[in-house]
N, C-alpha and C. Protein backbone atom coordinates (compact mmCIF):
# COMPACT_ATOMS: atom_id res chain seq x y z
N UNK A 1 125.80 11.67 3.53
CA UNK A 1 126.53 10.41 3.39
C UNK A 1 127.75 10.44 4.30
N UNK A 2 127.97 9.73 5.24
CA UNK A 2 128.94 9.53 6.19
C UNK A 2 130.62 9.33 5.07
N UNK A 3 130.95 9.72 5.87
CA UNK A 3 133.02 9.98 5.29
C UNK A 3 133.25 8.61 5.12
N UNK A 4 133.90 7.66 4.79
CA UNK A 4 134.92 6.40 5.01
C UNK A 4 135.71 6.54 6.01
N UNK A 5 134.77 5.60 6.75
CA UNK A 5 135.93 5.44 7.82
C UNK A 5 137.11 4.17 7.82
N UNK A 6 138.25 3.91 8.22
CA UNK A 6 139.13 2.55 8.01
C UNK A 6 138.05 0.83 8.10
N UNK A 7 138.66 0.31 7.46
CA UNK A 7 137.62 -1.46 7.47
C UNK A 7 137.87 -1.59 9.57
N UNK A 8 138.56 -1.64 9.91
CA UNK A 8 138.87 -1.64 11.49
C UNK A 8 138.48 -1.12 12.30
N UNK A 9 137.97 0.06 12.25
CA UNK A 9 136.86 1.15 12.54
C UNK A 9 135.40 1.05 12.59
N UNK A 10 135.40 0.58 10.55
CA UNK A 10 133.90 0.51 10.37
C UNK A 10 133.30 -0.87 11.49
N UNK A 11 134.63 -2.16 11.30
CA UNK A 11 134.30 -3.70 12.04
C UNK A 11 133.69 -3.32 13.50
N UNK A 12 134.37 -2.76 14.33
CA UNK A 12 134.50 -1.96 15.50
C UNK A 12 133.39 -1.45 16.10
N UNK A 13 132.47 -0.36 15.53
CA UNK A 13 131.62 0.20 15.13
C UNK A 13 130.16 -0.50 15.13
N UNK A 14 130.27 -1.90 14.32
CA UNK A 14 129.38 -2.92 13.88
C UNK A 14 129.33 -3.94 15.40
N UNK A 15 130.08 -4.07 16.33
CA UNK A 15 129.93 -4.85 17.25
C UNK A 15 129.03 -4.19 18.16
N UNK A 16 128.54 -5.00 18.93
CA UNK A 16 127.35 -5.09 20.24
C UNK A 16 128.29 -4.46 21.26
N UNK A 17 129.56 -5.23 21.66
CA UNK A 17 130.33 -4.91 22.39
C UNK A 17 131.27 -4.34 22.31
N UNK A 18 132.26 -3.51 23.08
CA UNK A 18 133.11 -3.12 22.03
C UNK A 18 134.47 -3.52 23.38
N UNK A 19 136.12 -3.73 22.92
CA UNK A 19 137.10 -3.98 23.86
C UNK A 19 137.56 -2.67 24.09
N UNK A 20 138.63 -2.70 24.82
CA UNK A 20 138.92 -1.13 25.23
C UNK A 20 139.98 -0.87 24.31
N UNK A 21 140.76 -1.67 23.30
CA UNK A 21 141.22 -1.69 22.15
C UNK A 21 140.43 -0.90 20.72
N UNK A 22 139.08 -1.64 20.46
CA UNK A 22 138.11 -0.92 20.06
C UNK A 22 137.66 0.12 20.10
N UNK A 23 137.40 0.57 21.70
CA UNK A 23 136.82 1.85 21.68
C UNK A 23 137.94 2.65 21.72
N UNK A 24 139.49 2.43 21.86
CA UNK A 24 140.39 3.05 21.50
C UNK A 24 140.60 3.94 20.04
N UNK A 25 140.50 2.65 19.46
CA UNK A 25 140.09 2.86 18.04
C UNK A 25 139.18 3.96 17.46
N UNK A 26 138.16 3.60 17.90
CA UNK A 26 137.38 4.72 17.48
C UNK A 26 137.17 6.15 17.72
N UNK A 27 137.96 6.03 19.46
CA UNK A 27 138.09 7.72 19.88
C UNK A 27 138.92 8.26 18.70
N UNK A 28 139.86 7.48 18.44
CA UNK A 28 141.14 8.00 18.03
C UNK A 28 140.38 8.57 16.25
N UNK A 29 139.59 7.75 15.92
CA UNK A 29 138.89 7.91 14.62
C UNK A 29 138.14 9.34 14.54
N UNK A 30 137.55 9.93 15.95
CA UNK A 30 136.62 10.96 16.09
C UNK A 30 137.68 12.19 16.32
N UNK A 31 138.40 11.84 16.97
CA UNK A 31 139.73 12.47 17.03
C UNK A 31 139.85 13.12 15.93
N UNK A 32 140.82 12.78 14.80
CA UNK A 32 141.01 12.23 13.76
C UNK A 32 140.06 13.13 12.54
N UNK A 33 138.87 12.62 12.70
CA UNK A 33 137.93 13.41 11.84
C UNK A 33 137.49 14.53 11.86
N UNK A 34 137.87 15.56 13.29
CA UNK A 34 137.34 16.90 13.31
C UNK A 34 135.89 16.56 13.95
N UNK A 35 135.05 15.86 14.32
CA UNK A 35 134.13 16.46 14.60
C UNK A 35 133.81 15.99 16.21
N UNK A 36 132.46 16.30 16.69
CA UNK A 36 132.17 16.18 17.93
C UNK A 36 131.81 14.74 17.88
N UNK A 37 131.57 14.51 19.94
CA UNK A 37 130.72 13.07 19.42
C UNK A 37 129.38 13.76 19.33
N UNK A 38 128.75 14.52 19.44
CA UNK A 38 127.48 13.90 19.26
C UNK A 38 127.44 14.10 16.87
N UNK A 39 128.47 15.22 16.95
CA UNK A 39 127.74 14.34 14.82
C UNK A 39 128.49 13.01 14.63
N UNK A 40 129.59 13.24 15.12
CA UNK A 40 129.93 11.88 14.79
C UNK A 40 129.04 10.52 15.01
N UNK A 41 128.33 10.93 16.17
CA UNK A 41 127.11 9.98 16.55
C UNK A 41 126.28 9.13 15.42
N UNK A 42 125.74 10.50 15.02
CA UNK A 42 124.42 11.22 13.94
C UNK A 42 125.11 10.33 12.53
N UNK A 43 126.59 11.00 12.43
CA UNK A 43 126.93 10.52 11.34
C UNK A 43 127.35 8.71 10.95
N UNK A 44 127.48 8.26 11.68
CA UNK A 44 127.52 6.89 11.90
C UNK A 44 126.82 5.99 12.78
N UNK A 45 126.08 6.70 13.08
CA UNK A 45 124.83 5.88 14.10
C UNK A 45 124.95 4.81 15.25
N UNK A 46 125.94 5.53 15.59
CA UNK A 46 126.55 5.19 16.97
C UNK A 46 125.63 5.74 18.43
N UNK A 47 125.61 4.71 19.28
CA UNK A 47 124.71 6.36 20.52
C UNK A 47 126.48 6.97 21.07
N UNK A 48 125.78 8.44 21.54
CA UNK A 48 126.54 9.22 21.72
C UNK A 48 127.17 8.98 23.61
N UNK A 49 125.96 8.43 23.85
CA UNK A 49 126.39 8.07 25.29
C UNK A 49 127.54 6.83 25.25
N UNK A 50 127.40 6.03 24.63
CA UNK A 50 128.32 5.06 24.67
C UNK A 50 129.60 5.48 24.33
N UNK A 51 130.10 6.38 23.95
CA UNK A 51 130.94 6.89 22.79
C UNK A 51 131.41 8.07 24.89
N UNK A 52 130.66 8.29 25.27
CA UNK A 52 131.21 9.39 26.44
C UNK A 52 131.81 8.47 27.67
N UNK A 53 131.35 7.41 27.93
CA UNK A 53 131.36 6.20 28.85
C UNK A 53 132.62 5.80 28.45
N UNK A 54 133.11 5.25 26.97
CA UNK A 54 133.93 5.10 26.61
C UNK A 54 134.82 6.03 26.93
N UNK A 55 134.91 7.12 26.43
CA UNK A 55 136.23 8.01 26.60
C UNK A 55 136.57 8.47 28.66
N UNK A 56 135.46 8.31 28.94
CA UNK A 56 135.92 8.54 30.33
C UNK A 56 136.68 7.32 30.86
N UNK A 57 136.12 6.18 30.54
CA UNK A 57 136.81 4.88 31.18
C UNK A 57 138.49 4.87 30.63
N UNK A 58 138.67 5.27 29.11
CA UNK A 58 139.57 5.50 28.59
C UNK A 58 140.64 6.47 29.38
N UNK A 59 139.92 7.70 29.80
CA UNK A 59 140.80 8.95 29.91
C UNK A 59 141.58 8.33 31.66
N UNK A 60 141.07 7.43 32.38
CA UNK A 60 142.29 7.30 33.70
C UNK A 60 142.33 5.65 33.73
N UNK A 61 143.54 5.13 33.23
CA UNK A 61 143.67 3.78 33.26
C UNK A 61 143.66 3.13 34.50
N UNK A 62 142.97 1.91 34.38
CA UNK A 62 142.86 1.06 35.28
C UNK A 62 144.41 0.97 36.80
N UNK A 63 145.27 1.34 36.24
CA UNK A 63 147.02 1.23 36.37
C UNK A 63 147.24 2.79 37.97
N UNK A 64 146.14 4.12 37.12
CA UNK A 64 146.74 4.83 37.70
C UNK A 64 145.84 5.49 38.54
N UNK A 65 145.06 4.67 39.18
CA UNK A 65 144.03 5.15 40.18
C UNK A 65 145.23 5.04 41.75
N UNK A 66 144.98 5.64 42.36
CA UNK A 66 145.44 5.56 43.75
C UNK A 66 145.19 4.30 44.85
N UNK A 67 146.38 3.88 44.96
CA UNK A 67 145.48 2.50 45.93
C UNK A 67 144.75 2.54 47.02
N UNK A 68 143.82 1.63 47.32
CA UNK A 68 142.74 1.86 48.77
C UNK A 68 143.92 1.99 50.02
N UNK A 69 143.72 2.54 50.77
CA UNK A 69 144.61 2.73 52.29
C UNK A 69 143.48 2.74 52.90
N UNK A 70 144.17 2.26 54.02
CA UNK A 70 142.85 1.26 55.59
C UNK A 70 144.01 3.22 56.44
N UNK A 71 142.76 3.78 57.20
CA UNK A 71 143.57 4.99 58.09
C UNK A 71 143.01 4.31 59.15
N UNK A 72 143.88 4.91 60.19
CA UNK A 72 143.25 4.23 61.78
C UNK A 72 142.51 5.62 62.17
N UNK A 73 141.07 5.45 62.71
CA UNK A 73 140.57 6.26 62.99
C UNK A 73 140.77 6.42 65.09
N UNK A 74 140.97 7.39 64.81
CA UNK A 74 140.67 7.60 66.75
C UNK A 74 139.20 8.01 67.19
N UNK A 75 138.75 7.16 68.39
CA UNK A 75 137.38 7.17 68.99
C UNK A 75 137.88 8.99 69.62
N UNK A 76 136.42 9.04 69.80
CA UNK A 76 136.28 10.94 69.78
C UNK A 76 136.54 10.35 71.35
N UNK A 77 137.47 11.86 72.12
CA UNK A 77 136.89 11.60 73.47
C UNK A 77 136.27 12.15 74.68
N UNK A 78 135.78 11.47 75.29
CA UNK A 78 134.67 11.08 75.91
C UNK A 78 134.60 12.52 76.21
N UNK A 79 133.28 12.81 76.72
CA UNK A 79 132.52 13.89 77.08
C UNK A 79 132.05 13.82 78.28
N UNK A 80 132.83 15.10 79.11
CA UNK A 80 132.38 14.85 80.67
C UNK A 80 131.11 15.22 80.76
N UNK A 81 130.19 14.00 81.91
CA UNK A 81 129.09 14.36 81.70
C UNK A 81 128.64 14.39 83.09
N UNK A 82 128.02 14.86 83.23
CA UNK A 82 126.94 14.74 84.91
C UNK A 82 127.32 13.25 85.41
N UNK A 83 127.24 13.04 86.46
CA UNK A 83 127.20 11.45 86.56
C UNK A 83 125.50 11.86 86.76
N UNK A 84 125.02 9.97 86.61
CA UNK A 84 123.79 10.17 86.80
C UNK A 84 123.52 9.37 87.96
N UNK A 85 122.16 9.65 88.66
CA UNK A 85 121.97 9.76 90.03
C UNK A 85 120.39 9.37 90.17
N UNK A 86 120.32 7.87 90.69
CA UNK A 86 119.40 7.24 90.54
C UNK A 86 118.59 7.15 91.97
N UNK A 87 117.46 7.39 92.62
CA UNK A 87 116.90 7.71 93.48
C UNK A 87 115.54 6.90 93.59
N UNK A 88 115.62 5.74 94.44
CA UNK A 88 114.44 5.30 94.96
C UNK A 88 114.09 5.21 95.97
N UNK A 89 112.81 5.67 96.10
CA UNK A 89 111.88 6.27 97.25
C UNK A 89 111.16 5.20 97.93
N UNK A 90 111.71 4.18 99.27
CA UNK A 90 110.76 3.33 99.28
C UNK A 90 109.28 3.47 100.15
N UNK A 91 108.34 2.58 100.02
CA UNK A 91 107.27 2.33 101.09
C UNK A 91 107.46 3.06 102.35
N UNK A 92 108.60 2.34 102.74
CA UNK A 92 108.56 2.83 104.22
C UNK A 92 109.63 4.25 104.10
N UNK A 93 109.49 5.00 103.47
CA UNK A 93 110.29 6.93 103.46
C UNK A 93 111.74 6.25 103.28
N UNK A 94 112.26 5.41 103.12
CA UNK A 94 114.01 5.28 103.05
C UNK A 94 114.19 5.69 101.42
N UNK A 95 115.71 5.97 101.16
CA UNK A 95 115.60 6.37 100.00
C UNK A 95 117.11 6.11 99.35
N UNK A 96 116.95 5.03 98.70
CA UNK A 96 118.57 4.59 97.62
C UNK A 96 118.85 5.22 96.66
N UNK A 97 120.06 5.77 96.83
CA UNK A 97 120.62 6.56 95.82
C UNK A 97 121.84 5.78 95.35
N UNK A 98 121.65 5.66 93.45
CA UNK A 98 122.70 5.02 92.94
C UNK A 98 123.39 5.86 91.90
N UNK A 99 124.14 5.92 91.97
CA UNK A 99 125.32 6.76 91.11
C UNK A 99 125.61 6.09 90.57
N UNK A 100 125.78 6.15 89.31
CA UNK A 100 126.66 5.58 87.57
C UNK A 100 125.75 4.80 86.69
N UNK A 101 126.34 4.06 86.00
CA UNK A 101 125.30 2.87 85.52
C UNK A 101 125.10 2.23 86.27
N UNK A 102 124.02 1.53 85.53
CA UNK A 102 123.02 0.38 86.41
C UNK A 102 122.96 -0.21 85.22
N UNK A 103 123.14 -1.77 85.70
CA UNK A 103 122.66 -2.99 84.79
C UNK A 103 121.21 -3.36 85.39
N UNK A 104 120.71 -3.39 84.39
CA UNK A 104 119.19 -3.94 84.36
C UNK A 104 118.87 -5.14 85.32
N UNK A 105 119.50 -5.50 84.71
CA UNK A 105 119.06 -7.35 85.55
C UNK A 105 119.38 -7.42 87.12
N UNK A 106 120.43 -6.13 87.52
CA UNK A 106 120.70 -6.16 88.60
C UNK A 106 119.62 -5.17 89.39
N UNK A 107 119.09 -3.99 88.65
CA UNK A 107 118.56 -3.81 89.45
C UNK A 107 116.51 -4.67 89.52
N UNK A 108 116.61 -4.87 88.69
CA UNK A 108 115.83 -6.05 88.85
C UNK A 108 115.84 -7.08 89.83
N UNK A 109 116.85 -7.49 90.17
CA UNK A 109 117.10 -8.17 91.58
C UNK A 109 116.91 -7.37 92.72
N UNK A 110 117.30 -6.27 92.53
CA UNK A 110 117.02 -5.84 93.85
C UNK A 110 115.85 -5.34 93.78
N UNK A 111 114.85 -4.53 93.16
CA UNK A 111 113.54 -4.27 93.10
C UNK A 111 112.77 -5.80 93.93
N UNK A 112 113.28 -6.52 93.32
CA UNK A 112 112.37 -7.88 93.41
C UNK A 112 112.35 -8.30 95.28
N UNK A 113 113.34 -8.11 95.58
CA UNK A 113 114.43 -8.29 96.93
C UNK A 113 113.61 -7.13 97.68
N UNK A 114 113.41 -5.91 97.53
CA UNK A 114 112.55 -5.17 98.00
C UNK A 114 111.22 -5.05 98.04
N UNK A 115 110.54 -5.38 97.36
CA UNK A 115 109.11 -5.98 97.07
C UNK A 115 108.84 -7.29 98.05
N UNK A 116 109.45 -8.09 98.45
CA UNK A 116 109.33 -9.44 99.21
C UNK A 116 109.34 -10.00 98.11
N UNK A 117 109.41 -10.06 96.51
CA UNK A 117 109.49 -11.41 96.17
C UNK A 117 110.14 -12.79 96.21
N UNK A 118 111.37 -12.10 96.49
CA UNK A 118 112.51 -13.50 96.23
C UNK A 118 113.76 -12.78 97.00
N UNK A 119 114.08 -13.42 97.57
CA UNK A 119 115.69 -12.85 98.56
C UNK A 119 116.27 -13.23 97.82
N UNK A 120 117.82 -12.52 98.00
CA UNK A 120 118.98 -12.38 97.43
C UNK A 120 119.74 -13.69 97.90
């Protein structure tokens, strides 16, 4: 047979939901009574998980979490690298060599420009 617990407790207890007033309440009740949650569970037919959820949300108030901070991050830098070294071999034995990037579309123009399709 479960102990008597306070009418405020037992009300508490009986809800679906509980406020953080409530589940105040009731830590303080398990507290209070000596025992663990899980008999206290057993003994009032409470789940025991709800009863752990509770006390953790309880144990660091909303108030004393640390606030978000924005840090400025620095880009890593750059990594010396080979340059790169672009080499086309044409038809007639000549041979273009391009160093660095290359934009696409440009050399697309000139491929095209070399081929006879379309002058520059």
């Amino acid at each position: 047979m479960p102990r008597p617990l306070s009418a405020a407790v037992s009300r508490a207890l009986r809800q679906a939901r509980w406020s953080a007033s409530d589940a105040r309440l009731i830590l303080d009740a398990i507290a209070s009574s000596g025992l663990s949650i899980p008999e206290f569970s057993l003994e009032y037919g409470v789940e025991a998980p709800r009863l752990y959820v509770w006390r953790r949300r309880l144990a660091t108030p909303a108030g004393n979490e640390p606030p978000l901070a924005f840090v400025q991050l620095q880009p890593p830098e750059p990594r010396a690298t080979a340059p790169t070294l672009y080499e086309l071999l044409l038809p007639g034995g000549e041979t273009i060599r391009i160093e660095g990037g290359v934009v696409a579309a440009d050399l697309t123009i000139l491929l095209d420009a070399l081929r006879g399709g379309r002058s520059c």
